[in-house]
Protein backbone atom coordinates (compact mmCIF):
# COMPACT_ATOMS: atom_id res chain seq x y z
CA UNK A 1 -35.69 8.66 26.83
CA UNK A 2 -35.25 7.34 23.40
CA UNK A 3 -34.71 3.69 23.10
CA UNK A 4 -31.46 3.42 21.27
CA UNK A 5 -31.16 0.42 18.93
CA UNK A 6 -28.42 -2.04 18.83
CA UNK A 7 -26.76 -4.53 16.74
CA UNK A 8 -24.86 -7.34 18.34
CA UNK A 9 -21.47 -8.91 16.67
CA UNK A 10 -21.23 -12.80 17.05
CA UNK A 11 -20.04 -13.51 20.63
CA UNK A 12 -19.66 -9.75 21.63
CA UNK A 13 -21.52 -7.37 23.63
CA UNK A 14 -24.16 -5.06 21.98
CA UNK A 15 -23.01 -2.35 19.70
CA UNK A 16 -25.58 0.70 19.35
CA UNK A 17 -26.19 2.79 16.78
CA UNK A 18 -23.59 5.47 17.27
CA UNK A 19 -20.51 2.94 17.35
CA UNK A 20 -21.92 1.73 14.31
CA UNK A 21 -22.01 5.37 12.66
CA UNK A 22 -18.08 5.23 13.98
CA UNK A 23 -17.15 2.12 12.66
CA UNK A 24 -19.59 2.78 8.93
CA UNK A 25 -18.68 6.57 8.87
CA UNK A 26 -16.48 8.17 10.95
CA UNK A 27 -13.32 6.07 11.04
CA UNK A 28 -13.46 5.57 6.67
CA UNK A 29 -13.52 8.58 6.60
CA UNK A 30 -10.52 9.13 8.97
CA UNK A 31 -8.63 6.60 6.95
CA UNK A 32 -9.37 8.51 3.95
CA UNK A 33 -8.07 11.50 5.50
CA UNK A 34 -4.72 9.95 6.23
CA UNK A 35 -4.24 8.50 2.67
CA UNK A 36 -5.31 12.45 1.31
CA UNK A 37 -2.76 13.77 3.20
CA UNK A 38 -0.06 10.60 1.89
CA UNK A 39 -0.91 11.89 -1.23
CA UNK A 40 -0.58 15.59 -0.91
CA UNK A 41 2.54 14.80 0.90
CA UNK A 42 3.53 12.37 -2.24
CA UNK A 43 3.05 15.41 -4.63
CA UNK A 44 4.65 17.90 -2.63
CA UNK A 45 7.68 15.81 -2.51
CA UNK A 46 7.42 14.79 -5.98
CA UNK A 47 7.75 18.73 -6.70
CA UNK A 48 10.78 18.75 -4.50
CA UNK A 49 12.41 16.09 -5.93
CA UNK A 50 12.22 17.45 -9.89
CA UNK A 51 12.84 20.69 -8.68
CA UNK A 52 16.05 19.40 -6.67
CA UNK A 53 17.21 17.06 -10.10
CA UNK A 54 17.14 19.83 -12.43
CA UNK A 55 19.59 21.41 -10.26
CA UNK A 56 21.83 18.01 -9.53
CA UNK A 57 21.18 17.79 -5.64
CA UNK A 58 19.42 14.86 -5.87
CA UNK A 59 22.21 13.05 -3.43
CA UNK A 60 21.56 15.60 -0.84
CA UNK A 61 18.31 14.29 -0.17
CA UNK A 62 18.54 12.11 3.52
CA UNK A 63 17.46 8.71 4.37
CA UNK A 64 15.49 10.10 6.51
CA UNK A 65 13.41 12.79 4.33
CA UNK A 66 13.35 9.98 1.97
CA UNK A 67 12.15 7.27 4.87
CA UNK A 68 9.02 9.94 5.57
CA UNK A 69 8.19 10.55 2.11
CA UNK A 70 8.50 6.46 1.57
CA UNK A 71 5.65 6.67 4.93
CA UNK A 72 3.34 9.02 3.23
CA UNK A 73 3.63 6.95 0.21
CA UNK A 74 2.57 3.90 1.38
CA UNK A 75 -0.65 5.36 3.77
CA UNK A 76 -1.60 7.25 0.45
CA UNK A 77 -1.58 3.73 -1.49
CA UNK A 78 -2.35 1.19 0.59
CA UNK A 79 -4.92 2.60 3.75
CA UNK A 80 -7.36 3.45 0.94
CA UNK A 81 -6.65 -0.29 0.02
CA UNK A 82 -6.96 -1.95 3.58
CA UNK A 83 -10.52 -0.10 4.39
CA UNK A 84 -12.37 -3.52 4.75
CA UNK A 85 -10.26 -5.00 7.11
CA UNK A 86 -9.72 -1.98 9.46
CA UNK A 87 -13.65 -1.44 9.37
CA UNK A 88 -13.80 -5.14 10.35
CA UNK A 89 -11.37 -4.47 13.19
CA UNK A 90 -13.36 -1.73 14.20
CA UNK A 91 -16.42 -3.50 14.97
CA UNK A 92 -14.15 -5.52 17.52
CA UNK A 93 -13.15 -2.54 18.57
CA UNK A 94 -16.05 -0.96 19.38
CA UNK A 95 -17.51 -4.00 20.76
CA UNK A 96 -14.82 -3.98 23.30
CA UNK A 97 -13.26 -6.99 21.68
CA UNK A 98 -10.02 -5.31 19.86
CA UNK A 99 -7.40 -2.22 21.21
CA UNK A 100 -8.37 0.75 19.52
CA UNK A 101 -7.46 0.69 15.86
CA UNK A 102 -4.72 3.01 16.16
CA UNK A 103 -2.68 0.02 17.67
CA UNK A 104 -3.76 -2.18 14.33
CA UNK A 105 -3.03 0.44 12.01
CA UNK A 106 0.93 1.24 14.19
CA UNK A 107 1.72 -2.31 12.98
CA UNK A 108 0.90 -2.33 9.92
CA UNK A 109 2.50 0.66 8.44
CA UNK A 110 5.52 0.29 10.39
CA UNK A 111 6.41 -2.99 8.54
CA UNK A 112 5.21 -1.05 5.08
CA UNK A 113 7.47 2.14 6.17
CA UNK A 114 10.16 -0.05 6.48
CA UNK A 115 10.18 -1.51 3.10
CA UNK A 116 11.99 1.86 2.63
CA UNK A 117 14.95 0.77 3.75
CA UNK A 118 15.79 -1.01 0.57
CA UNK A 119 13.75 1.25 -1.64
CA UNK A 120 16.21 4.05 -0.88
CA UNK A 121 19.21 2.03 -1.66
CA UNK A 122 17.63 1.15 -5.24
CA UNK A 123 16.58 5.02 -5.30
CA UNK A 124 20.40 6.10 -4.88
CA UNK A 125 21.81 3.92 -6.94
CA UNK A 126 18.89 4.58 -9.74
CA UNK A 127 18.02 8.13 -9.56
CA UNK A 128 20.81 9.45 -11.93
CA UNK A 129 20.88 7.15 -14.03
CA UNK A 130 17.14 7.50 -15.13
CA UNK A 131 17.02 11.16 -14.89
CA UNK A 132 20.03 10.90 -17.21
CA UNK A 133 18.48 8.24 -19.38
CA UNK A 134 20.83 6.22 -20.00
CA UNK A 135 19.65 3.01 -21.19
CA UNK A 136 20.68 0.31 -19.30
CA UNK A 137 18.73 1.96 -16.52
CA UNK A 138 15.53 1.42 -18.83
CA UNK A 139 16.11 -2.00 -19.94
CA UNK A 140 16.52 -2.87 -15.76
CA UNK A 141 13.00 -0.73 -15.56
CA UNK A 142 11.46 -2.77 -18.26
CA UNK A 143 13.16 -5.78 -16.27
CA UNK A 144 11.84 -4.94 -13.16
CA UNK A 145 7.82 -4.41 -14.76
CA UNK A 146 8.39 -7.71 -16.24
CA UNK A 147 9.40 -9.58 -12.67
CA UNK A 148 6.54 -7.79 -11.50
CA UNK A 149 3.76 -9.12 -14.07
CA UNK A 150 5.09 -12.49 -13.60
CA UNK A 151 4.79 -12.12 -10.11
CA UNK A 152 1.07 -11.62 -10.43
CA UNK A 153 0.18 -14.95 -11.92
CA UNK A 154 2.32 -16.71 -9.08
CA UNK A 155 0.75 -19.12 -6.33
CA UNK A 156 2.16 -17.29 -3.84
CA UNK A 157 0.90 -13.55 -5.02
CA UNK A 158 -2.64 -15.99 -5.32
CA UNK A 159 -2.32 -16.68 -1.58
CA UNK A 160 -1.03 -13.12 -0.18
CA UNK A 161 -4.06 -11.46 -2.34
CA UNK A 162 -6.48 -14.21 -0.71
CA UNK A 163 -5.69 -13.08 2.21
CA UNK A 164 -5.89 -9.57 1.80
CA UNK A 165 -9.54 -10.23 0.27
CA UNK A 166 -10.74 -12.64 3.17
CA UNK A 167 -9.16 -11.12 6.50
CA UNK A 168 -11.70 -12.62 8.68
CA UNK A 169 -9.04 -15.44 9.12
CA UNK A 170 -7.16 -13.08 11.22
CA UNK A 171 -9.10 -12.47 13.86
CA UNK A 172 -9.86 -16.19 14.10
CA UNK A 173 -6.10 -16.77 14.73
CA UNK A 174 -5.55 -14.24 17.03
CA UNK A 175 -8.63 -14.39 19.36
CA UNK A 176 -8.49 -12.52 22.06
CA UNK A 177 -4.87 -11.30 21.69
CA UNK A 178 -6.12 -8.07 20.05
CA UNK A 179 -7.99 -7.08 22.92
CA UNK A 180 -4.08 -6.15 23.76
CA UNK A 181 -2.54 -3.45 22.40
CA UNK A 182 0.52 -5.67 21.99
CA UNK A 183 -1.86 -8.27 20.32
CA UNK A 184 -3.51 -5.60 17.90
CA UNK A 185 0.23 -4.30 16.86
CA UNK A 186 1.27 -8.09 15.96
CA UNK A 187 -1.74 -8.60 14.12
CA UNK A 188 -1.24 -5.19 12.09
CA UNK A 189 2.58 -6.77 11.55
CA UNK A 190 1.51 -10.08 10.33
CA UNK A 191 -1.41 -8.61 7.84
CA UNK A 192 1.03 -6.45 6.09
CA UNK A 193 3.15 -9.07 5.83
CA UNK A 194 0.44 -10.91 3.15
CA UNK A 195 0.16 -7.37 2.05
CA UNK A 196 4.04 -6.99 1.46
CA UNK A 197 3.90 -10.16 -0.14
CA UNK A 198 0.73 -9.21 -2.57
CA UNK A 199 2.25 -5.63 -3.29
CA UNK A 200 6.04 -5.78 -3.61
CA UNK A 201 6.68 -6.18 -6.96
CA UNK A 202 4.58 -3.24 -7.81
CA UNK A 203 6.59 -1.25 -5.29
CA UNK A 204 9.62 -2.46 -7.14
CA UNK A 205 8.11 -0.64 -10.53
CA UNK A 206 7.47 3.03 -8.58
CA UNK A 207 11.48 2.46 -7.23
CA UNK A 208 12.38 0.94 -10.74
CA UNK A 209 10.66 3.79 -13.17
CA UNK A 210 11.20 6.80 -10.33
CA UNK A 211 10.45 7.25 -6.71
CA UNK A 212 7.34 9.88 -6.42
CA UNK A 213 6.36 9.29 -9.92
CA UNK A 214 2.56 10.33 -9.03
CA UNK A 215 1.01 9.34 -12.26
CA UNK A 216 2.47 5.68 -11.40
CA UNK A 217 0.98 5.78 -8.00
CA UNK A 218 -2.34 6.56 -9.50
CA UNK A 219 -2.02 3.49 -11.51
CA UNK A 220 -0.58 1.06 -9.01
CA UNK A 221 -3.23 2.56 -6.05
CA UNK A 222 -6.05 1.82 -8.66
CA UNK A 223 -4.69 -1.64 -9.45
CA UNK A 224 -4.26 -2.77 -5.95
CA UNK A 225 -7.45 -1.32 -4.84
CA UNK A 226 -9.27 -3.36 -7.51
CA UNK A 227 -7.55 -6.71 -7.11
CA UNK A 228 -8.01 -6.44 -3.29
CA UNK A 229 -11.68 -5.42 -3.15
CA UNK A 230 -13.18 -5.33 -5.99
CA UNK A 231 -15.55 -8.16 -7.24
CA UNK A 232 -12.99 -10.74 -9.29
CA UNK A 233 -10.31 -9.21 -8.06
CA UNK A 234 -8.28 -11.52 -9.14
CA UNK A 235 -8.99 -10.74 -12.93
CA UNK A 236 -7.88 -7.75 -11.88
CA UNK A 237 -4.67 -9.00 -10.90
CA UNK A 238 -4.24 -10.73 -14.33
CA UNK A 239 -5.38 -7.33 -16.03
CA UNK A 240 -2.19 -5.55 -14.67
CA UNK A 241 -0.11 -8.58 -15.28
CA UNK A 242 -0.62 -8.08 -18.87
CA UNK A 243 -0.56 -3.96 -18.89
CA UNK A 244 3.15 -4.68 -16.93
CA UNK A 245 4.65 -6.98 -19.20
CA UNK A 246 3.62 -4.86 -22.09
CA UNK A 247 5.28 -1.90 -20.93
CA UNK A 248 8.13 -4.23 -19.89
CA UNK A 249 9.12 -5.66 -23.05
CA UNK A 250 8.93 -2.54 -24.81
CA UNK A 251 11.36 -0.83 -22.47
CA UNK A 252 13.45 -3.86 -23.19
CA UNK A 253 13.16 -3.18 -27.20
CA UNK A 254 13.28 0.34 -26.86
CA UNK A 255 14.51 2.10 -23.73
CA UNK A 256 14.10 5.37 -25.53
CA UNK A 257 10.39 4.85 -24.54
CA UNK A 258 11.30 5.88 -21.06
CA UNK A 259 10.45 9.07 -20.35
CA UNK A 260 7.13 8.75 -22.00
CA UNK A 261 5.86 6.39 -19.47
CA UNK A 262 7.57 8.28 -16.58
């Protein structure tokens, strides 16, 4: 027989080589799958929802329709987003350390697909208004991308995003509690609670300039995938702080500018 190699995670048991093609390979690429299908679920509904406001049914659109395309939404934004940490959890997984993943990932976009609940209140009440451009619906869109650059350059967005970067300090609080499933939900819950509190505002601006707007999701993806990840990722954070309050105060000056950014 072929000697298998192994690696061994600080204070676990050995993990060979083919957990460690499940954790490096196999589940990315699962979590990539997901988000692809957020997206082509994003798009499809994006259709729906142009094709349903040049014929004035927008209203007839449900909370829940809106509630699932708010779901697909946020797994094709933010799992692309959270890769590092679920790959982390999945070594502790695999080690026999953690509940399977899918008990991580249950939390975490449960507390994300519930940020819906308000989004579809601000969708109702802005939907006609922006479709009809009127402008005081613009000026409270250029309000809204203003709130959200000055959230980026707030202490708090500074301590959300260091979490998001460093989520090491996660498993260190809960220890062996993820080797529950209960455990693994609450610790999904409680990251996308820093994540919530990183992201928000930016969720605000896809709600503020149109729900399913997919050339703003682009954006927004990009941007938190860079300030999360990326190497200075908190220059990226200041990047779109700037980009935001640009378009902001021009949709304050002129909210003619509207649909051109939407």
């Amino acid at each position: 027989m072929r000697e298998q190699a192994s690696a061994r995670l600080p204070g676990s048991v050995a993990v060979s080589v083919s957990d460690g093609a499940l954790v490096r390979v196999w589940m990315p690429l699962a979590l990539l799958a997901t988000a692809a299908v957020g997206w082509w679920w994003s798009i499809r509904m994006a259709a729906d929802m142009t094709g349903m406001g040049a014929m004035g049914e927008m209203g007839a659109m449900s909370l829940g329709a809106f509630l699932v395309g708010w779901a697909a939404m946020m797994a094709a934004m933010m799992l692309p987003a959270v890769l590092p940490v679920v790959r982390l959890y999945g070594q502790a997984a695999t080690a026999g350390r953690a509940a399977p993943v899918i008990f991580f990932a249950a939390g975490y976009l449960a507390v994300w697909s519930l940020t819906g609940l308000p989004g579809y209140l601000a969708w109702r009440a802005l939907d006609a208004p922006l479709a009809e451009g009127q402008h005081w619906a613009a000026r409270l869109a250029g309000a809204v991308l203003l709130v959200a650059a000055a959230w980026q350059l707030t202490p708090l967005k500074s301590v959300c995003l260091r979490h998001c970067r460093s989520p090491l300090g996660f498993f260190l609080r809960f220890g062996g509690r993820i080797g529950r499933p209960s455990g693994a939900i609450a610790m999904g819950v409680s990251h996308s609670g820093f994540c919530v509190g990183c992201c928000w505002a930016l969720f605000a601006v896809l709600v503020a300039v149109g729900t399913m707007n997919i050339a703003w999701m682009i954006a927004l993806t990009i941007l938190i995938v860079l300030e999360r990840n990326a190497p200075g990722g908190e220059w990226f954070a200041l990047a779109g702080a700037a980009v935001l309050a640009v378009v902001g105060a021009a949709l304050m000056l002129d909210p003619a500018l509207l649909p051109r950014i939407t």
